[in-house]
C-alpha atoms as a PDB file:
ATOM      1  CA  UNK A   1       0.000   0.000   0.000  1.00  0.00           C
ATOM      2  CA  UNK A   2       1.373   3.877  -0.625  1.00  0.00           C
ATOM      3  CA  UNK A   3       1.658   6.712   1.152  1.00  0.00           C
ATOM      4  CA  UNK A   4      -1.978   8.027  -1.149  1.00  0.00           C
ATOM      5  CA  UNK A   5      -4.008   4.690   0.140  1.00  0.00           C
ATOM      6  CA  UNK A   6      -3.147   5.346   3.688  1.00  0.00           C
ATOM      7  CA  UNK A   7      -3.385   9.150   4.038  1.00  0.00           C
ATOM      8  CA  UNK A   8      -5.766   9.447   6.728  1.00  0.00           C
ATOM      9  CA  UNK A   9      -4.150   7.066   8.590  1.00  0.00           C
ATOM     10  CA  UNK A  10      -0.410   9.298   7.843  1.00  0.00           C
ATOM     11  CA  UNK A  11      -2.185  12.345   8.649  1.00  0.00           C
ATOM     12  CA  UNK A  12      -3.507  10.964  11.873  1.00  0.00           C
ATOM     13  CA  UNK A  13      -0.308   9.385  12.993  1.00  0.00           C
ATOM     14  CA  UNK A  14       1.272  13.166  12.713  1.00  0.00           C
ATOM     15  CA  UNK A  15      -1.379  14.455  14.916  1.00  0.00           C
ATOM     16  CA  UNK A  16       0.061  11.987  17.357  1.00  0.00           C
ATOM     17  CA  UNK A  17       3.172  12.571  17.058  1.00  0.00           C
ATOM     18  CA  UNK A  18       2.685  16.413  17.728  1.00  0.00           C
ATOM     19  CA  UNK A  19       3.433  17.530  14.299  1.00  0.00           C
ATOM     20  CA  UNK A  20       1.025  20.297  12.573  1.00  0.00           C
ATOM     21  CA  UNK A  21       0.389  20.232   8.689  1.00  0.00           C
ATOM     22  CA  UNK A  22      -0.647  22.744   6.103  1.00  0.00           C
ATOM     23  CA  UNK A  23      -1.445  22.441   2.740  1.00  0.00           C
ATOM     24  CA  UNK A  24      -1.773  25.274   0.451  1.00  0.00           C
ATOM     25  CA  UNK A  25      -3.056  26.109  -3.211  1.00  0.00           C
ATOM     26  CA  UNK A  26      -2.144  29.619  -4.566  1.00  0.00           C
ATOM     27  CA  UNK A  27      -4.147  30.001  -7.842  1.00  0.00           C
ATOM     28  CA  UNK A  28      -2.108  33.448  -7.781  1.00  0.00           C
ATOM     29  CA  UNK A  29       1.107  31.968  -8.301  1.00  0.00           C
ATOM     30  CA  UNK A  30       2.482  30.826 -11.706  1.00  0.00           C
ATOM     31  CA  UNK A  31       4.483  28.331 -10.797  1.00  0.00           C
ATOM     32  CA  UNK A  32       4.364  25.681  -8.080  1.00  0.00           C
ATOM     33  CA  UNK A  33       0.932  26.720  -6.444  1.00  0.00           C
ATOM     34  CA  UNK A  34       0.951  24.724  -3.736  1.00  0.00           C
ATOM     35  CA  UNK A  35       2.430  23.900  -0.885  1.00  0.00           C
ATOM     36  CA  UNK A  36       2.750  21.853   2.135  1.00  0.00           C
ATOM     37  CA  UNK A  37       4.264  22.880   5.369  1.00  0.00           C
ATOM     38  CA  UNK A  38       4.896  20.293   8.439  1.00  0.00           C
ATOM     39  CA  UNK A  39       5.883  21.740  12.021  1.00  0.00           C
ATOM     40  CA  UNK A  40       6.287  20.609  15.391  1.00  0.00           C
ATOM     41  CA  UNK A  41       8.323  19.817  18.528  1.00  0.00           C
ATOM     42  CA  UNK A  42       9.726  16.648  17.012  1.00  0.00           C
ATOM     43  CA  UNK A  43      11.245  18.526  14.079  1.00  0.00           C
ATOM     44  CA  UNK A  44      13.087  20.569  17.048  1.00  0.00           C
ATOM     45  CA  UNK A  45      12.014  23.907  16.305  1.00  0.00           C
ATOM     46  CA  UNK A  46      12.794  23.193  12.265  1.00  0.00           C
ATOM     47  CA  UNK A  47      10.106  22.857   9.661  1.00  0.00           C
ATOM     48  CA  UNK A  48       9.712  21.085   6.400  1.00  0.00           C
ATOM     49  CA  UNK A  49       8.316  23.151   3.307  1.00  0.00           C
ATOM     50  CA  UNK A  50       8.101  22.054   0.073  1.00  0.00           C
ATOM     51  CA  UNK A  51       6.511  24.005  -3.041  1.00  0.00           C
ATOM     52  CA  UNK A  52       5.955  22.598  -5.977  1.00  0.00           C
ATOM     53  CA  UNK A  53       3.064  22.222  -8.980  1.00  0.00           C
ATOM     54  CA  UNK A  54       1.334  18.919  -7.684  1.00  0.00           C
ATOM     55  CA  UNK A  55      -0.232  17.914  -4.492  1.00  0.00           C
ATOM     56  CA  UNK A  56       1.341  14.891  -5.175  1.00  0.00           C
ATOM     57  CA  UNK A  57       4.635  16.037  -5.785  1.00  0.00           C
ATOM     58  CA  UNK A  58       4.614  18.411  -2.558  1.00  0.00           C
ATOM     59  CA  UNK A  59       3.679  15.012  -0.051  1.00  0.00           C
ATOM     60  CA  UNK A  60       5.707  12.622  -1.729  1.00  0.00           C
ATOM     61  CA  UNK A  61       8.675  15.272  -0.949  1.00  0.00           C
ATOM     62  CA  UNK A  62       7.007  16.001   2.607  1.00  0.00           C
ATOM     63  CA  UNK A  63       7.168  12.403   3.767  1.00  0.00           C
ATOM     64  CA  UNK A  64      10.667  11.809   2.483  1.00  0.00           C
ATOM     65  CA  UNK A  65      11.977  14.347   4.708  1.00  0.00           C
ATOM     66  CA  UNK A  66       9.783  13.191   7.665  1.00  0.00           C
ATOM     67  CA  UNK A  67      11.363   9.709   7.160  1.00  0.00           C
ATOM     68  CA  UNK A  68      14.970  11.412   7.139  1.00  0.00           C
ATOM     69  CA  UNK A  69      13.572  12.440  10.521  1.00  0.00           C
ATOM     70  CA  UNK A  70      11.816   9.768  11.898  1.00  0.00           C
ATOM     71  CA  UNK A  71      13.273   6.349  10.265  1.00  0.00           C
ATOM     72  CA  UNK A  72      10.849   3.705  10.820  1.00  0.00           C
ATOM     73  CA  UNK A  73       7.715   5.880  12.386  1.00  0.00           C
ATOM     74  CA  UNK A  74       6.117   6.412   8.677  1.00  0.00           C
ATOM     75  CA  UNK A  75       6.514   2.565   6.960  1.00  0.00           C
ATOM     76  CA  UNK A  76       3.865   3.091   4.255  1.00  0.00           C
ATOM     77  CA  UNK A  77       5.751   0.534   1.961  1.00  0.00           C
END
């Protein structure tokens, strides 16, 4: 199963680990409209942002730098 089958269950296991998630579409921007922001005291005062011109493209990127930051808390393989 991927990440896109299981994203309920991803999102809710961020809410428990403390994190806090925004996505964002700019229709006002040209190029890569959205965005998707992840926060929290387990990212030590960091954040993760990634822009980009998918939804898709902005998570995928999102949840490889969550794993870089929690290896083995997000095993959606």
């Amino acid at each position: 199963m991927g990440w896109d089958e299981c994203l309920p269950e991803l999102l809710a296991h961020l809410g428990e680990m403390g994190l806090v998630g925004l996505v964002k579409i700019d229709g006002e921007r040209e190029h890569k409209p959205w965005t998707v922001v992840i926060s929290g005291e387990g990212l030590d005062g960091a954040s993760i942002r990634v822009d980009g011109n998918s939804l898709d493209y902005c998570l995928r990127h999102a949840i490889a730098a969550l794993r870089e930051h929690f290896p083995g808390e997000l095993a959606l393989d």
